[in-house]
Protein backbone atom coordinates (compact mmCIF):
# COMPACT_ATOMS: atom_id res chain seq x y z
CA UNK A 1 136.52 89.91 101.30
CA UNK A 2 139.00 93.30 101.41
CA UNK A 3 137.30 96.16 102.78
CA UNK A 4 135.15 98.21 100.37
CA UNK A 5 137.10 101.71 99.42
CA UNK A 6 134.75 105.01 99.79
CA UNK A 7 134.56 107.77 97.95
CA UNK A 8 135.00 111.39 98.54
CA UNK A 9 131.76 112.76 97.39
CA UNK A 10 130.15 116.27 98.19
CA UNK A 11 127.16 114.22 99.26
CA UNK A 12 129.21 113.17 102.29
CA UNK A 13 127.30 116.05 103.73
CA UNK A 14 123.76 116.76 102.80
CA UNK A 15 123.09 117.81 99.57
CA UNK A 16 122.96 121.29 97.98
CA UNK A 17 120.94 122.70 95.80
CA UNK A 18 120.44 121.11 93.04
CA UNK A 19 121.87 121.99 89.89
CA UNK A 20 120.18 120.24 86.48
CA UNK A 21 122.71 121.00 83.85
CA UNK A 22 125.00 118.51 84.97
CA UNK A 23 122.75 115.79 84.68
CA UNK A 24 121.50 116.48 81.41
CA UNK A 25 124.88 116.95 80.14
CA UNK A 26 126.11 113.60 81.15
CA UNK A 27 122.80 112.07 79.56
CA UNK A 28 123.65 114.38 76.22
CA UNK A 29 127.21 112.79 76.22
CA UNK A 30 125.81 109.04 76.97
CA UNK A 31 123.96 108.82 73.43
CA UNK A 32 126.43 110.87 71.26
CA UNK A 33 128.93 108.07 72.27
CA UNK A 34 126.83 105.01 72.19
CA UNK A 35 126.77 102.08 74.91
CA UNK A 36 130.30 100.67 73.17
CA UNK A 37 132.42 103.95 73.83
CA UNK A 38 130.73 104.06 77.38
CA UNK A 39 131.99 100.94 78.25
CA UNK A 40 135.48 101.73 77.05
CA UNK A 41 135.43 105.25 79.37
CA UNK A 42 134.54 103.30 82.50
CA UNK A 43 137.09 100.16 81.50
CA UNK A 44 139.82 103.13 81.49
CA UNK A 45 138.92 105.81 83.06
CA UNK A 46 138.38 108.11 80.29
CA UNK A 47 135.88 111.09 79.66
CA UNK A 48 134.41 110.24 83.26
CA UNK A 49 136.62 112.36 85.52
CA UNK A 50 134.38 115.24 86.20
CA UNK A 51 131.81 112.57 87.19
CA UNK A 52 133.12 110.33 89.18
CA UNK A 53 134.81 110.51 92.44
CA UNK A 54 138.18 110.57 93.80
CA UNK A 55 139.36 107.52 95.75
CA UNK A 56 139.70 108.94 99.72
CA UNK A 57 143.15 107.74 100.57
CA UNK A 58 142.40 107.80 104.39
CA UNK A 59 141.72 105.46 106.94
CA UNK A 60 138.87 107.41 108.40
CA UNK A 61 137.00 105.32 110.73
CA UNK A 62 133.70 105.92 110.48
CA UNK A 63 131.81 107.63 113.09
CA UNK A 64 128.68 105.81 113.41
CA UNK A 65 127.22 102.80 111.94
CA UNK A 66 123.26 103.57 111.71
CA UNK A 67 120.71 100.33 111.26
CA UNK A 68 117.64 98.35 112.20
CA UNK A 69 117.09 95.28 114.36
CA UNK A 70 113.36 94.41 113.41
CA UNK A 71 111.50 92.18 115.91
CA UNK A 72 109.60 89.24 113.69
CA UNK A 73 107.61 88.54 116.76
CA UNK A 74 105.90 91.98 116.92
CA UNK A 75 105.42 93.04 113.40
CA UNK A 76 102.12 92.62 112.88
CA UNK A 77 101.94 93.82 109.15
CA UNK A 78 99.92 96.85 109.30
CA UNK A 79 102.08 98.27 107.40
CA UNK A 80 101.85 101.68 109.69
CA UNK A 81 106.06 101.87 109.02
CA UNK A 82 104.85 102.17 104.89
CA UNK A 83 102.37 104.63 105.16
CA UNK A 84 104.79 106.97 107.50
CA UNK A 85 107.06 106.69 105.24
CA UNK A 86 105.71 108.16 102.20
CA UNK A 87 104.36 110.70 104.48
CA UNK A 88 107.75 111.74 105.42
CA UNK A 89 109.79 111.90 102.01
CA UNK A 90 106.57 111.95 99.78
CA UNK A 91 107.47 108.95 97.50
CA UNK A 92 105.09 109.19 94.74
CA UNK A 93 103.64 105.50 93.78
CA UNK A 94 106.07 102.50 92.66
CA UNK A 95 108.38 104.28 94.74
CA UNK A 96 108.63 103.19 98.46
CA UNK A 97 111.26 103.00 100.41
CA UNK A 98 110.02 100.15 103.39
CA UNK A 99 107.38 97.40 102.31
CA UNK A 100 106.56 94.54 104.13
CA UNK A 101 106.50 91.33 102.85
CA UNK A 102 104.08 88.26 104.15
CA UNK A 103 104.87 84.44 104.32
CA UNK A 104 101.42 83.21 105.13
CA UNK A 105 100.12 80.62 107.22
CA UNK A 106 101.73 77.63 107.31
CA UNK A 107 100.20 74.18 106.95
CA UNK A 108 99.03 73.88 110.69
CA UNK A 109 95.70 76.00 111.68
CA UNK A 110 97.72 77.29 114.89
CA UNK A 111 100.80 79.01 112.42
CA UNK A 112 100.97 82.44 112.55
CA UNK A 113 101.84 84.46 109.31
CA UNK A 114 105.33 86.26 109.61
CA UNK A 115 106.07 89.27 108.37
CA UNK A 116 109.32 91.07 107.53
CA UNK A 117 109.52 95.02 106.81
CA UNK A 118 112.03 95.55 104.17
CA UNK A 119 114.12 99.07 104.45
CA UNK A 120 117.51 99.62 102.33
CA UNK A 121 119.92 97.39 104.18
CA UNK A 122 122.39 100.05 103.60
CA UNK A 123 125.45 96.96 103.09
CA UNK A 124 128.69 97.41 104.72
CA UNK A 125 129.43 96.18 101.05
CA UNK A 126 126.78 97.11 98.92
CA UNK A 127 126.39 95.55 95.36
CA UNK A 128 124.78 98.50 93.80
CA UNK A 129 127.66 100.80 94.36
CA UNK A 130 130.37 99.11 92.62
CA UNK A 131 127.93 98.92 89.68
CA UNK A 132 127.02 102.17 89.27
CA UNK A 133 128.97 104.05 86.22
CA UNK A 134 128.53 107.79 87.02
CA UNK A 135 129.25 107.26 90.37
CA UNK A 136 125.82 108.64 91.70
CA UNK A 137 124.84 106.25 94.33
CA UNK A 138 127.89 105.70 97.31
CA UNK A 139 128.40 104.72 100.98
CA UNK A 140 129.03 108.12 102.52
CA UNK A 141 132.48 107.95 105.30
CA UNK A 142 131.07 108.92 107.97
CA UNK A 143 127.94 106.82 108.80
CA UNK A 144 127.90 104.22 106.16
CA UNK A 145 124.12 105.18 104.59
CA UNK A 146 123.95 104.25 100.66
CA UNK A 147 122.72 107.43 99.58
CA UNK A 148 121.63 108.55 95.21
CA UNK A 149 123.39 111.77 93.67
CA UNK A 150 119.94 112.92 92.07
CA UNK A 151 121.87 115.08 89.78
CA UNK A 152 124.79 112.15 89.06
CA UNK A 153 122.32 109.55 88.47
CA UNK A 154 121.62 108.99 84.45
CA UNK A 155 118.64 106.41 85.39
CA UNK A 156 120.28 103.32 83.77
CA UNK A 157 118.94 100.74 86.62
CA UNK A 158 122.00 98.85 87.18
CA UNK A 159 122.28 99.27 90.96
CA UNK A 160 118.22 98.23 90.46
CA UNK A 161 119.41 95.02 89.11
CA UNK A 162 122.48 94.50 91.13
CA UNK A 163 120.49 94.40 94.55
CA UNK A 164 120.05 91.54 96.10
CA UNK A 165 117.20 92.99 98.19
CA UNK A 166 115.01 94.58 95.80
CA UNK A 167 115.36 97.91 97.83
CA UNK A 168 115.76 100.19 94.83
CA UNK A 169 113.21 102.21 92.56
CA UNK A 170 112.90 104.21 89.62
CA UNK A 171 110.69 106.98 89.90
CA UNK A 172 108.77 106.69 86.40
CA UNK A 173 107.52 110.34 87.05
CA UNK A 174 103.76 109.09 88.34
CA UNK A 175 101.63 111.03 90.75
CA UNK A 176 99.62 110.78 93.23
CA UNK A 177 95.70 112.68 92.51
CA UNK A 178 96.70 115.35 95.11
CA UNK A 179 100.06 116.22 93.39
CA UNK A 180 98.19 116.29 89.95
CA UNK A 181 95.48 118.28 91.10
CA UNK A 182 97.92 121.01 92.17
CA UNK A 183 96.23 120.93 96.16
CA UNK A 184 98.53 122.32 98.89
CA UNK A 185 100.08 118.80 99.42
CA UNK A 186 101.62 119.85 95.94
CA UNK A 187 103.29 122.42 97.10
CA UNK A 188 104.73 121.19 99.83
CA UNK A 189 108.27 120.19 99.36
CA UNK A 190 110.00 116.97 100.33
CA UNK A 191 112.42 117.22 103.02
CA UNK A 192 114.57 114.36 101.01
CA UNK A 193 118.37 114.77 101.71
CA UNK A 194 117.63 118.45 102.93
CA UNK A 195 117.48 119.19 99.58
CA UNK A 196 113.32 120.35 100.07
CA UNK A 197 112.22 119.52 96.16
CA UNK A 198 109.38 120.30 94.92
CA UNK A 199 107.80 117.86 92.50
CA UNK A 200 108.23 119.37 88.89
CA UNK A 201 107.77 117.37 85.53
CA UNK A 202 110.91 116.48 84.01
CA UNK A 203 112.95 117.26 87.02
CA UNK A 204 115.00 114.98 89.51
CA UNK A 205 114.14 112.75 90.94
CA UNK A 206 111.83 112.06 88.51
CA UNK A 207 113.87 109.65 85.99
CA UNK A 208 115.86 108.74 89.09
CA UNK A 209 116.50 105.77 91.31
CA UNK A 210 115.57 106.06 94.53
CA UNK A 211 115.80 104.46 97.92
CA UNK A 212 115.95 104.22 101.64
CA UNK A 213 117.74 106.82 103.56
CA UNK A 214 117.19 105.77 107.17
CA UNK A 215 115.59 109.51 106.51
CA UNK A 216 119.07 111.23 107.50
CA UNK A 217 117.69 114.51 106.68
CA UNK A 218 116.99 114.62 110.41
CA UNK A 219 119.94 114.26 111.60
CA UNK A 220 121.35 117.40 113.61
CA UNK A 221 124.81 118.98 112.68
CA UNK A 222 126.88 116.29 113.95
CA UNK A 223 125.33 113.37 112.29
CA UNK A 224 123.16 112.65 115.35
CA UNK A 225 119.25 111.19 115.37
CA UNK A 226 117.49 112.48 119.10
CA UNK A 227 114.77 109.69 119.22
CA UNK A 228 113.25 112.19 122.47
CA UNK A 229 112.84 115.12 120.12
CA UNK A 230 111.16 113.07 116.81
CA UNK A 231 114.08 113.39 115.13
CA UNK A 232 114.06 109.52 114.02
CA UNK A 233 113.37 107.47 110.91
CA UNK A 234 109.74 107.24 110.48
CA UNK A 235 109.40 103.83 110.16
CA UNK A 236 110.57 103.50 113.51
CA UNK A 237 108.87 106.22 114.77
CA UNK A 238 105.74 105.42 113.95
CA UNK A 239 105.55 101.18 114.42
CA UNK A 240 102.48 100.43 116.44
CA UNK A 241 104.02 97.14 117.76
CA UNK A 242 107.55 98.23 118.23
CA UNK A 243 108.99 96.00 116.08
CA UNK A 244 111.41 98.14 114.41
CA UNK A 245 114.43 99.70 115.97
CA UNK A 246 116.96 102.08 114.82
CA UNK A 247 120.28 103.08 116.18
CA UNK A 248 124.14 103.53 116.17
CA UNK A 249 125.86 99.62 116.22
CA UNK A 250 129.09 101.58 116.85
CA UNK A 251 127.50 102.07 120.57
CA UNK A 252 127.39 99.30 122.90
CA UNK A 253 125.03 100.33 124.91
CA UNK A 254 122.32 101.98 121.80
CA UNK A 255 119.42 99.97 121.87
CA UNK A 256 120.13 98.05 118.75
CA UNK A 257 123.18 96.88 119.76
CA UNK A 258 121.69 95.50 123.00
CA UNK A 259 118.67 93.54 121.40
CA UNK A 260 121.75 91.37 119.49
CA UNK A 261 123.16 90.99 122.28
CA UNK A 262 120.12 89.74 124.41
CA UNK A 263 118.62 87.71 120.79
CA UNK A 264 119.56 85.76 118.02
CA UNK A 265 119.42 87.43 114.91
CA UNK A 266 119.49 86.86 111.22
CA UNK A 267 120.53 88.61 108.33
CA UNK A 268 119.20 88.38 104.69
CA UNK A 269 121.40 86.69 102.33
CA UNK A 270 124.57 86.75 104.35
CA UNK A 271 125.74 84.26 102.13
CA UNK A 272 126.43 86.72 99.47
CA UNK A 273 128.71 88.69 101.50
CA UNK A 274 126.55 92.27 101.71
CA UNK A 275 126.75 92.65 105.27
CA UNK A 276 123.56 94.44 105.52
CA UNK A 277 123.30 96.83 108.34
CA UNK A 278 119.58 95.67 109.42
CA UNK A 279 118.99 92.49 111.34
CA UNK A 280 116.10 90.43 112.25
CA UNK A 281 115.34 88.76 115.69
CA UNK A 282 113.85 85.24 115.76
């Protein structure tokens, strides 16, 4: 398979302010021309340029490659990893960004139930990319993360269907009882992509896909995480058995890259050619 090509995109950085006019524009244009002139603009091109990025022509090599190595052996599904979470980037429900998933017991009485916790797998080639028409949801150069464009996306679900992993949502613009009843916790904004949103009705991300972000908005100036300081995917943070681990596989000696070294490891679905960025130990 020939190496993916990344776009330039402003979100390369964090976010800026958001600015809604855009988005509602694009949606404007989307029903004046139908579904059969959309499909002609993307085939050549046309109409989409101020949406869309421009192919990087460098061979930037990127500077880190952030992802998981989750223990099967010590998850215990208590789901602790969900909960922090939504704590952290306030998902409101049907969206989360980790779940964890249960086989069961097996036949014997002495089989023990596994249990796998499900992130974005952030692909070295992600399906939901290529997919995407307005160009809102990209690898970004210099870490690899799949990130959403809040104000690109146009909530048409294709990178929903074209994940293999089921790590995408639509936020259907549902609240929690806190956020309806307008307590403090309403107020308080999420610290999603630095961007620091507030939830209003009819507002992004609300009609939005949404996902994973290995919760980069805590990453210092230079791209960094400092595990010391708390400044480290919750999920990880907060696992009670230490089951999920987060680092840099660009770095020999990070502790992710170690564990594959030391373990054997699977990946979900290599077969389809994803290269997902979070690995499980046997």
């Amino acid at each position: 398979m020939t190496a993916p090509t990344e776009t330039a995109h402003p979100a390369d950085e964090l976010l800026p302010a958001p600015d809604t006019r855009a988005r509602r524009e694009v949606l404007d244009w989307l029903f004046k021309i139908g579904a059969g002139s959309l499909a002609v603009a993307i085939g050549t091109g046309s109409g989409l340029a101020p949406l869309v990025s421009a192919v990087a022509g460098d061979e930037t090599k990127r500077k880190f490659r952030y992802g998981m190595v989750i223990d099967t052996r010590r998850c215990v599904g208590c789901r602790a990893c969900v909960v922090a979470c939504k704590a952290e980037n306030k998902t409101p429900p049907g969206v989360s960004y980790t779940v964890v998933v249960e086989n069961g017991f097996g036949e014997r009485p002495d089989d023990r139930p596994l249990f796998l916790t499900k992130p974005c797998f952030h692909c070295d080639e992600p399906p939901c990319v290529s997919v995407c028409p307005v160009g809102a949801t990209f690898k970004r150069k210099q870490d690899g993360i799949v990130v959403v464009d809040y104000e690109r996306c146009i909530g048409c679900r294709y990178c929903i269907v074209a994940c293999p992993y089921q790590a995408r949502y639509f936020d259907f613009g549902e609240d929690y009882a806190a956020t309806e009843e307008n307590t403090p916790y309403a107020e308080m904004p999420s610290p999603e992509y630095r961007q620091f949103r507030t939830r209003q009705a009819d507002e992004s991300p609300i009609g939005n896909v949404r996902k994973c972000t290995f919760c980069l908005h805590l990453q210092d100036a230079e791209g960094k995480y400092d595990k010391s300081a708390g400044r480290w995917p919750a999920c990880a943070k907060t696992c009670t058995g230490k089951a999920i681990h987060f680092g840099d596989f660009n770095d020999p000696e990070s502790e992710v890259s170690r564990l594959l070294s030391e373990r054997q490891a699977i990946r979900l679905k290599e077969e389809l050619g994803t290269e997902p960025n979070v690995y499980y130990l046997l």
